[in-house]
N, C-alpha and C. Protein backbone atom coordinates (compact mmCIF):
# COMPACT_ATOMS: atom_id res chain seq x y z
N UNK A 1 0.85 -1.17 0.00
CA UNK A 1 0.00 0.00 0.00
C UNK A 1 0.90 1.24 0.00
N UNK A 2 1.07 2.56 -1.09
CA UNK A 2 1.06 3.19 -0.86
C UNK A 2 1.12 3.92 0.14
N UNK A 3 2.05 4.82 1.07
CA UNK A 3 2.04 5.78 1.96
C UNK A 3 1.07 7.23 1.25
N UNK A 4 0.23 7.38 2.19
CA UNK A 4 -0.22 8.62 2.29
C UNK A 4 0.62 9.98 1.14
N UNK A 5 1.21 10.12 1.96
CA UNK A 5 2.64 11.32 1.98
C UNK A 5 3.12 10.85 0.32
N UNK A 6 3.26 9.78 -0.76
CA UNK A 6 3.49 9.30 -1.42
C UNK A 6 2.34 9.61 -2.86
N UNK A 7 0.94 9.28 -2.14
CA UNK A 7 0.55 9.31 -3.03
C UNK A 7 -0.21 10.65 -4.19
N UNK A 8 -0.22 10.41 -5.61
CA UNK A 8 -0.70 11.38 -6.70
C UNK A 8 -2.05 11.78 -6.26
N UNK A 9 -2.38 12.83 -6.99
CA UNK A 9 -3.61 13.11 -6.68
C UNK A 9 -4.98 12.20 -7.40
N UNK A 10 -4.06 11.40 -8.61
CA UNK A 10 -5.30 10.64 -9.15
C UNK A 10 -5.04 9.64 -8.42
N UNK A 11 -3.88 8.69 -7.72
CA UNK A 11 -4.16 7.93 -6.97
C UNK A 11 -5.11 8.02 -5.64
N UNK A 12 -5.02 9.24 -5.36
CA UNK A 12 -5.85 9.85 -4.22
C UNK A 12 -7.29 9.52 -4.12
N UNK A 13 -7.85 9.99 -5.84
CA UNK A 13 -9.39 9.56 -6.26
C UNK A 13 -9.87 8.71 -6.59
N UNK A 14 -8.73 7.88 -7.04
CA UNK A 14 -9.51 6.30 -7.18
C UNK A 14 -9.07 5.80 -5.88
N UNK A 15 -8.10 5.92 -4.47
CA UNK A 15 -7.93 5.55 -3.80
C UNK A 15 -9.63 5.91 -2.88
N UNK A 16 -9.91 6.67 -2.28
CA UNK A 16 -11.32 7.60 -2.04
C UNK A 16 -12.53 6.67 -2.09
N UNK A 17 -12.26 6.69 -3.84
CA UNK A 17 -13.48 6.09 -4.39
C UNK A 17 -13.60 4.39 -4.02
N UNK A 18 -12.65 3.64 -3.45
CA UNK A 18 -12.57 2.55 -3.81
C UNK A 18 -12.76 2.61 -1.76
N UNK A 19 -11.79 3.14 -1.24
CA UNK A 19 -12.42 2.97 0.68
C UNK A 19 -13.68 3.54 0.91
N UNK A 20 -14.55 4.21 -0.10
CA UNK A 20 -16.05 4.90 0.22
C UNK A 20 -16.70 3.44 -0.14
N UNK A 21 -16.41 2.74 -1.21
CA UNK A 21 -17.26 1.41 -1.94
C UNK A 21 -17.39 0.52 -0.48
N UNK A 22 -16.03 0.40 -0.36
CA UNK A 22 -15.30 -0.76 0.81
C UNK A 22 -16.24 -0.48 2.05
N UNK A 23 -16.05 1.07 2.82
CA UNK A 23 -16.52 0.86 4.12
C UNK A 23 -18.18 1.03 3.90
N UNK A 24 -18.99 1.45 2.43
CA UNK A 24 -20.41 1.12 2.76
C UNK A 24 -20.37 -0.38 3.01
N UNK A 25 -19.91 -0.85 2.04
CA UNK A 25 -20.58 -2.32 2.06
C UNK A 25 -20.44 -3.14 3.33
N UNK A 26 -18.70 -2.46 4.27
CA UNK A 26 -18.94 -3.25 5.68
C UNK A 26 -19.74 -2.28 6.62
N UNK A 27 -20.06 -1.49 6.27
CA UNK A 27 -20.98 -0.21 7.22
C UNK A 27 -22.58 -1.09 7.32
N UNK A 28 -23.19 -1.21 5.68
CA UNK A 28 -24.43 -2.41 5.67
C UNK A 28 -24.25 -3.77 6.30
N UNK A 29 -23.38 -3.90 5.85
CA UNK A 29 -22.93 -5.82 6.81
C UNK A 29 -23.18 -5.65 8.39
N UNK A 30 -22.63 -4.50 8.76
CA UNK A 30 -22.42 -4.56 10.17
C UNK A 30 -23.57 -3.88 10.65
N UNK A 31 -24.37 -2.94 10.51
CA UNK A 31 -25.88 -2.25 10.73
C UNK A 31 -26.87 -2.88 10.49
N UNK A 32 -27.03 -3.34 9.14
CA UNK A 32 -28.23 -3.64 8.30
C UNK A 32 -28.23 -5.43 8.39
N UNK A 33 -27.39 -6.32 8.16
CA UNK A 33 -26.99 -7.42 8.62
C UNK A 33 -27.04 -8.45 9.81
N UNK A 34 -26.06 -7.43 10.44
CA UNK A 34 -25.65 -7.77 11.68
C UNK A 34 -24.75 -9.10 11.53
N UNK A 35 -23.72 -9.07 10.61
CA UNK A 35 -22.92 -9.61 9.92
C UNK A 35 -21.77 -8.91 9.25
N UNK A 36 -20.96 -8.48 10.55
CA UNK A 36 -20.10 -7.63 10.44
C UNK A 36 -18.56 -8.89 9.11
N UNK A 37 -18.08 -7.95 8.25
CA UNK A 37 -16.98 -8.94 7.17
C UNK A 37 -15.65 -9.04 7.89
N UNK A 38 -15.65 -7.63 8.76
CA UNK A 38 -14.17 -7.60 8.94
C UNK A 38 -13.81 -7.15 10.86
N UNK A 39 -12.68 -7.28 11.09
CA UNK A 39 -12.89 -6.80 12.47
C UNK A 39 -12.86 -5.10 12.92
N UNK A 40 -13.08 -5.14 14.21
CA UNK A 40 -13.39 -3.45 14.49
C UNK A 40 -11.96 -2.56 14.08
N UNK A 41 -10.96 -2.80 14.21
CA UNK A 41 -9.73 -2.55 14.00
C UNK A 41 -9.47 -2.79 13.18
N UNK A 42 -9.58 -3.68 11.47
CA UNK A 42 -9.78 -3.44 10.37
C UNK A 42 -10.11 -2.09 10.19
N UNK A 43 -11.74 -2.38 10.30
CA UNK A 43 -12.60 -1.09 9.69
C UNK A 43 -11.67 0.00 10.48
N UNK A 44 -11.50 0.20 11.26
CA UNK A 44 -10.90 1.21 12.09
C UNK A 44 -10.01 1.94 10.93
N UNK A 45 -8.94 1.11 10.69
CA UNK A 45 -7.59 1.08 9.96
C UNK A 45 -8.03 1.96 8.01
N UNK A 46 -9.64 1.14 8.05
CA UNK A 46 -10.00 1.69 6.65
C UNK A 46 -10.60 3.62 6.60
N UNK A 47 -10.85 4.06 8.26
CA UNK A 47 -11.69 5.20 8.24
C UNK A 47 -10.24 5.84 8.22
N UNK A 48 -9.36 5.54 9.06
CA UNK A 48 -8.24 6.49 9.23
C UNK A 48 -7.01 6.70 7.76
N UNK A 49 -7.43 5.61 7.10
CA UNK A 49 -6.70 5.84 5.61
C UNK A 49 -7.26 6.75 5.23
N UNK A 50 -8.70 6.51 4.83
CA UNK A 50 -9.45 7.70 4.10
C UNK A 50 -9.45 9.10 4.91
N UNK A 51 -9.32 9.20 5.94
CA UNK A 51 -9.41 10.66 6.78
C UNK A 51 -7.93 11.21 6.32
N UNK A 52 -6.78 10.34 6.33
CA UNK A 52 -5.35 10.52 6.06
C UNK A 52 -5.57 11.18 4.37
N UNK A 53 -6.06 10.67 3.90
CA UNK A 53 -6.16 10.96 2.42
C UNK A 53 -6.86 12.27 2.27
N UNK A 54 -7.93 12.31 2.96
CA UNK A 54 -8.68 13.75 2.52
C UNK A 54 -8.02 14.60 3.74
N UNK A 55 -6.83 14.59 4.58
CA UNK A 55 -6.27 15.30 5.22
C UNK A 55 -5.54 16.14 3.99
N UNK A 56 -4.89 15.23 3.32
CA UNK A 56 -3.82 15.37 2.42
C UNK A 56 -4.25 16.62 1.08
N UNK A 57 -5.73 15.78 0.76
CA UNK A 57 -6.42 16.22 -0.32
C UNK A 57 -7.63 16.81 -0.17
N UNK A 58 -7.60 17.93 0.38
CA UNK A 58 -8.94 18.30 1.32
C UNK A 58 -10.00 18.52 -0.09
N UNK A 59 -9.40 18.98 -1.29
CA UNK A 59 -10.35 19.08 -1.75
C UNK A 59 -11.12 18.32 -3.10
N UNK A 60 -10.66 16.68 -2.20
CA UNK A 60 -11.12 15.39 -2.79
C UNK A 60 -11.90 15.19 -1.64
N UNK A 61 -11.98 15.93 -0.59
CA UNK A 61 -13.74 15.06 0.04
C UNK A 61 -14.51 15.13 -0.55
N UNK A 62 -15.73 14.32 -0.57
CA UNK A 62 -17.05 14.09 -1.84
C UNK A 62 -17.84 14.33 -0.47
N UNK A 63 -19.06 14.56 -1.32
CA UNK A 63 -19.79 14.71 -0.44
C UNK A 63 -20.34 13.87 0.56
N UNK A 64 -20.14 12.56 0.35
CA UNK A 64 -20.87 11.33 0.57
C UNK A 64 -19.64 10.67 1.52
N UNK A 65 -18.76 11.47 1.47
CA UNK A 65 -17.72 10.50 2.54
C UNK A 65 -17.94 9.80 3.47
N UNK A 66 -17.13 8.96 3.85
CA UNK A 66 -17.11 7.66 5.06
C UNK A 66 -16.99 9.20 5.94
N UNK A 67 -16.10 9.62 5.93
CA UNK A 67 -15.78 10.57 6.85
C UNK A 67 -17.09 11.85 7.60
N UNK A 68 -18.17 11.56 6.46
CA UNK A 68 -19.22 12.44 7.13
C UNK A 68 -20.28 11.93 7.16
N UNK A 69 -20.00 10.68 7.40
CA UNK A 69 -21.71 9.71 8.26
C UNK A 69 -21.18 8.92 9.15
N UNK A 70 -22.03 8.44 9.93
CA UNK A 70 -21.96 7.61 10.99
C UNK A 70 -22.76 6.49 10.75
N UNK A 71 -22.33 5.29 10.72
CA UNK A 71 -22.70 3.80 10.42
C UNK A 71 -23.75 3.75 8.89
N UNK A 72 -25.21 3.00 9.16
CA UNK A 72 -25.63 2.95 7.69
C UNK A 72 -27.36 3.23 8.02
N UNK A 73 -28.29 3.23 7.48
CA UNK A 73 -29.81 3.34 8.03
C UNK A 73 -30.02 2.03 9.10
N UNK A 74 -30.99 2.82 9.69
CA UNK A 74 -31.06 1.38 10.39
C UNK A 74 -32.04 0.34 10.23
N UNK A 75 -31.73 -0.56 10.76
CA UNK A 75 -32.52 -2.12 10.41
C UNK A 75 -34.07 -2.10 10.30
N UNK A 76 -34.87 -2.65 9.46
CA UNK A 76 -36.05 -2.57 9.39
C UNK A 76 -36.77 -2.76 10.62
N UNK A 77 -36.09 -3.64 11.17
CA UNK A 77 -36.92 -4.42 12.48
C UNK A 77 -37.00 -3.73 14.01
N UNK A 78 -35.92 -2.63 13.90
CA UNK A 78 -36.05 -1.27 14.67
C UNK A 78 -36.81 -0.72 14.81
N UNK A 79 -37.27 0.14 15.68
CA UNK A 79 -38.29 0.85 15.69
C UNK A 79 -37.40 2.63 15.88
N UNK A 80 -38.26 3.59 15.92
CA UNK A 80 -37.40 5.13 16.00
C UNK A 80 -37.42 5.08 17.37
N UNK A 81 -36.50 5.66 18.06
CA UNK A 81 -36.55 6.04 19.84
C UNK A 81 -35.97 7.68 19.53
N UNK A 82 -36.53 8.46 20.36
CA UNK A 82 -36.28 9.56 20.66
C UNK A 82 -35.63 9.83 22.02
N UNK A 83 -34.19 9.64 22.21
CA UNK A 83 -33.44 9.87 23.06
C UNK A 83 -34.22 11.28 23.89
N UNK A 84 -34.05 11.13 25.42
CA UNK A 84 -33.72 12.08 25.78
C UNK A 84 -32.94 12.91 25.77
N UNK A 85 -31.36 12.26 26.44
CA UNK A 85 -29.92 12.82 25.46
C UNK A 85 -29.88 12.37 24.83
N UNK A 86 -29.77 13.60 23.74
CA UNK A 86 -28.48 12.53 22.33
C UNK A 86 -27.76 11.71 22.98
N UNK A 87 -27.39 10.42 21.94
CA UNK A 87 -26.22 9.36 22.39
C UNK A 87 -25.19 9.86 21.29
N UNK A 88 -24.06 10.53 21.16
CA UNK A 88 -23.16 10.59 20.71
C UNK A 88 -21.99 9.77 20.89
N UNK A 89 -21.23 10.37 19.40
CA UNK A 89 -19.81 9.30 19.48
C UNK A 89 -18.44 10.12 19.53
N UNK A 90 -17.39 9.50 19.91
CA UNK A 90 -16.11 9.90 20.35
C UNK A 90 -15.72 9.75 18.82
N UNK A 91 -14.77 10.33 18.71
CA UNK A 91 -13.68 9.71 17.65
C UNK A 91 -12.69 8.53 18.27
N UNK A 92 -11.63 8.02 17.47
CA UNK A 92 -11.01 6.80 18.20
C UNK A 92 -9.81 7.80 18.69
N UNK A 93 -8.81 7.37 19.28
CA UNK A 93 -7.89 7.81 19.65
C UNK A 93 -6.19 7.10 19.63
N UNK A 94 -5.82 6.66 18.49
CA UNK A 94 -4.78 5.92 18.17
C UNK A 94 -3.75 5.94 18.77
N UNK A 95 -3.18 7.22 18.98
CA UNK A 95 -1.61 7.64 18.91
C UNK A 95 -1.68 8.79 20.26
N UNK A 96 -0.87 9.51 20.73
CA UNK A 96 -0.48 10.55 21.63
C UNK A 96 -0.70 11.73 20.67
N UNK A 97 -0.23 12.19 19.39
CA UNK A 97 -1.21 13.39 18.54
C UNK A 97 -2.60 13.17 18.86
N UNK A 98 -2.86 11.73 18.67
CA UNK A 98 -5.13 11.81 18.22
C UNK A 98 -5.03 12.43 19.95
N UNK A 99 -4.56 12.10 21.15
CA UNK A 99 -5.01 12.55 22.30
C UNK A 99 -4.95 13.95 22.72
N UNK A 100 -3.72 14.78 22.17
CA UNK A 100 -3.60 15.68 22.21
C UNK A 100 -4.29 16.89 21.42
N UNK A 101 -5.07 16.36 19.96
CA UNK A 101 -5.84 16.74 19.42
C UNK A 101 -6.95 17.37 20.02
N UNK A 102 -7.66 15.82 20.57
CA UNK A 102 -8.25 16.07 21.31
C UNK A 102 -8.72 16.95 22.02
N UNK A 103 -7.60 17.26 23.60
CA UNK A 103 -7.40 17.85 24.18
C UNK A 103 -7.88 19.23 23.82
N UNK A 104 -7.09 19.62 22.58
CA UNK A 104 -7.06 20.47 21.95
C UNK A 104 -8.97 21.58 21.28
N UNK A 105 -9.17 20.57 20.74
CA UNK A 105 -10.45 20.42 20.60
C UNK A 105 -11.62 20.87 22.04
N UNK A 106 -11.31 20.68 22.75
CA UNK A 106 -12.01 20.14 24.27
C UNK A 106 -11.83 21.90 24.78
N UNK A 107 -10.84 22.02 24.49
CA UNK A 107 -10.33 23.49 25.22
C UNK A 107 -10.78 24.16 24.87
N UNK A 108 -10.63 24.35 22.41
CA UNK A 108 -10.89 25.67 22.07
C UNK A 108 -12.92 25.56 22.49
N UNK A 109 -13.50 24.35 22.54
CA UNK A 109 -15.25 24.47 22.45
C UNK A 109 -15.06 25.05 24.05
N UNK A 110 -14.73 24.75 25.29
CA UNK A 110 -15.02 25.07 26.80
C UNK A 110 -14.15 27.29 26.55
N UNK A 111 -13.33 26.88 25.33
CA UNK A 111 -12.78 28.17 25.83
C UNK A 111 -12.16 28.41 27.28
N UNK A 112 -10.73 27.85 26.97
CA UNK A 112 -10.04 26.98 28.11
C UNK A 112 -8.90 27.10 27.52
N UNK A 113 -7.68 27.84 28.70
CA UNK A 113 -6.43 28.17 27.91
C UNK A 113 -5.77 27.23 29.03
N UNK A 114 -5.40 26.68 30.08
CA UNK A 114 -3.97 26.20 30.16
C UNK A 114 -4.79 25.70 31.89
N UNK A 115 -6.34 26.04 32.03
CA UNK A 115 -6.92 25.07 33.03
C UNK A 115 -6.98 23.77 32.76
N UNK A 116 -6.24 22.96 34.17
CA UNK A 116 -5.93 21.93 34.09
C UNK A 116 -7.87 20.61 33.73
N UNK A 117 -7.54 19.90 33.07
CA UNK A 117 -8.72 19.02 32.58
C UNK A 117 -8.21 17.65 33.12
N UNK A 118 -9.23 16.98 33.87
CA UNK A 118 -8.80 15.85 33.78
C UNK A 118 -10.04 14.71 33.26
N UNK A 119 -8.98 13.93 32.39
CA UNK A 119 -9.71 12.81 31.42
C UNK A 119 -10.16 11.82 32.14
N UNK A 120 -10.76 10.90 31.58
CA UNK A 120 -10.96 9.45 32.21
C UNK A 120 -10.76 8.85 30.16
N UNK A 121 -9.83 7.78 30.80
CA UNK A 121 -9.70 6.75 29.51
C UNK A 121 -10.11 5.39 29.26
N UNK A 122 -10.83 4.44 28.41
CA UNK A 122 -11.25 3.33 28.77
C UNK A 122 -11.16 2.32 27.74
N UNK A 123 -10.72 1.43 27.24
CA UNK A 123 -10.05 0.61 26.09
C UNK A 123 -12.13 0.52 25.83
N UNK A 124 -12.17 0.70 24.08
CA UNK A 124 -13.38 0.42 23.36
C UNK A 124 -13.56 -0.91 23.14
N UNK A 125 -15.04 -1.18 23.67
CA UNK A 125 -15.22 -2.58 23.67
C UNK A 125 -16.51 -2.43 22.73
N UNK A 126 -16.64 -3.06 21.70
CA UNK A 126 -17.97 -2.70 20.72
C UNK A 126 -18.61 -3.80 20.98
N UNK A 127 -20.19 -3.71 20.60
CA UNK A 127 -21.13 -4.13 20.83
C UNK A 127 -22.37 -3.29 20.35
N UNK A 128 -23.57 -3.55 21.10
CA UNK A 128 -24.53 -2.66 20.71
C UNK A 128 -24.47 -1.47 21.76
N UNK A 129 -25.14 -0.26 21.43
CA UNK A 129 -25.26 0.92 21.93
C UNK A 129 -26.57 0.50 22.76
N UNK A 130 -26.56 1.20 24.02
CA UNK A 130 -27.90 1.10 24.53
C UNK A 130 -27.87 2.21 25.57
N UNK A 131 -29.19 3.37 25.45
CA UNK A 131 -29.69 3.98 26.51
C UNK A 131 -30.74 3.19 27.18
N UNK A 132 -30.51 3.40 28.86
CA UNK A 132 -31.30 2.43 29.72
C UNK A 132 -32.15 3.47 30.33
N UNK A 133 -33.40 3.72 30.53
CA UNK A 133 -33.95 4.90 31.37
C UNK A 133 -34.33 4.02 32.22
């Protein structure tokens, strides 16, 4: 595989085009299914290529990116729930940059210069999501 940092800009768009194909089809497997193809750390490995790529090539994001949805519709057999809270999602956190990012992030939304924050960290264990009232 190609490094990031390496690659053309037309490799860029058929690269794009080909991890947008890839993570719908395991995005449906794993939502719509419930027959996930690959493991969580696979897919993991496939969002952070493509985020690496449209880091690179900001202005090869499509509109439809992996990068700007979250999983796939949901299952017929679902019904709608109207959270009280939203249930939101984290991003992953790979490396000591993704944490510091973070951080970063956390500060400029609180508007927060150099007050100390303290985290709580917890290894991701996937499964299903569930609010319990």
């Amino acid at each position: 595989m190609t490094p990031v940092a390496d690659l053309t800009e037309a490799e860029a768009v058929e690269e794009l085009t080909r991890l947008a194909d890839e993570l719908t089809r395991h995005d449906l497997a794993y939502h719509q299914d419930d027959a996930p193809t690959i493991s969580d750390a696979e897919y993991d490995a496939l969002k952070r290529r493509n985020l690496d790529i449209e880091d690179r090539f900001p202005h090869l994001i499509r509109e439809n990116s992996p990068s700007t949805r979250v999983g796939a519709p949901r299952a017929e057999q679902f019904s709608p729930v109207t959270h009280g809270t939203p249930m939101l999602s984290l991003d992953n956190a790979f490396s000591d940059e993704d944490a510091l990012e973070f951080d970063a992030r956390i500060r400029r939304f609180l508007k927060l210069d150099e007050t100390p924050i303290a985290y709580t960290a917890e290894p991701k264990i996937d499964g299903l999501s569930a609010s319990i009232r």
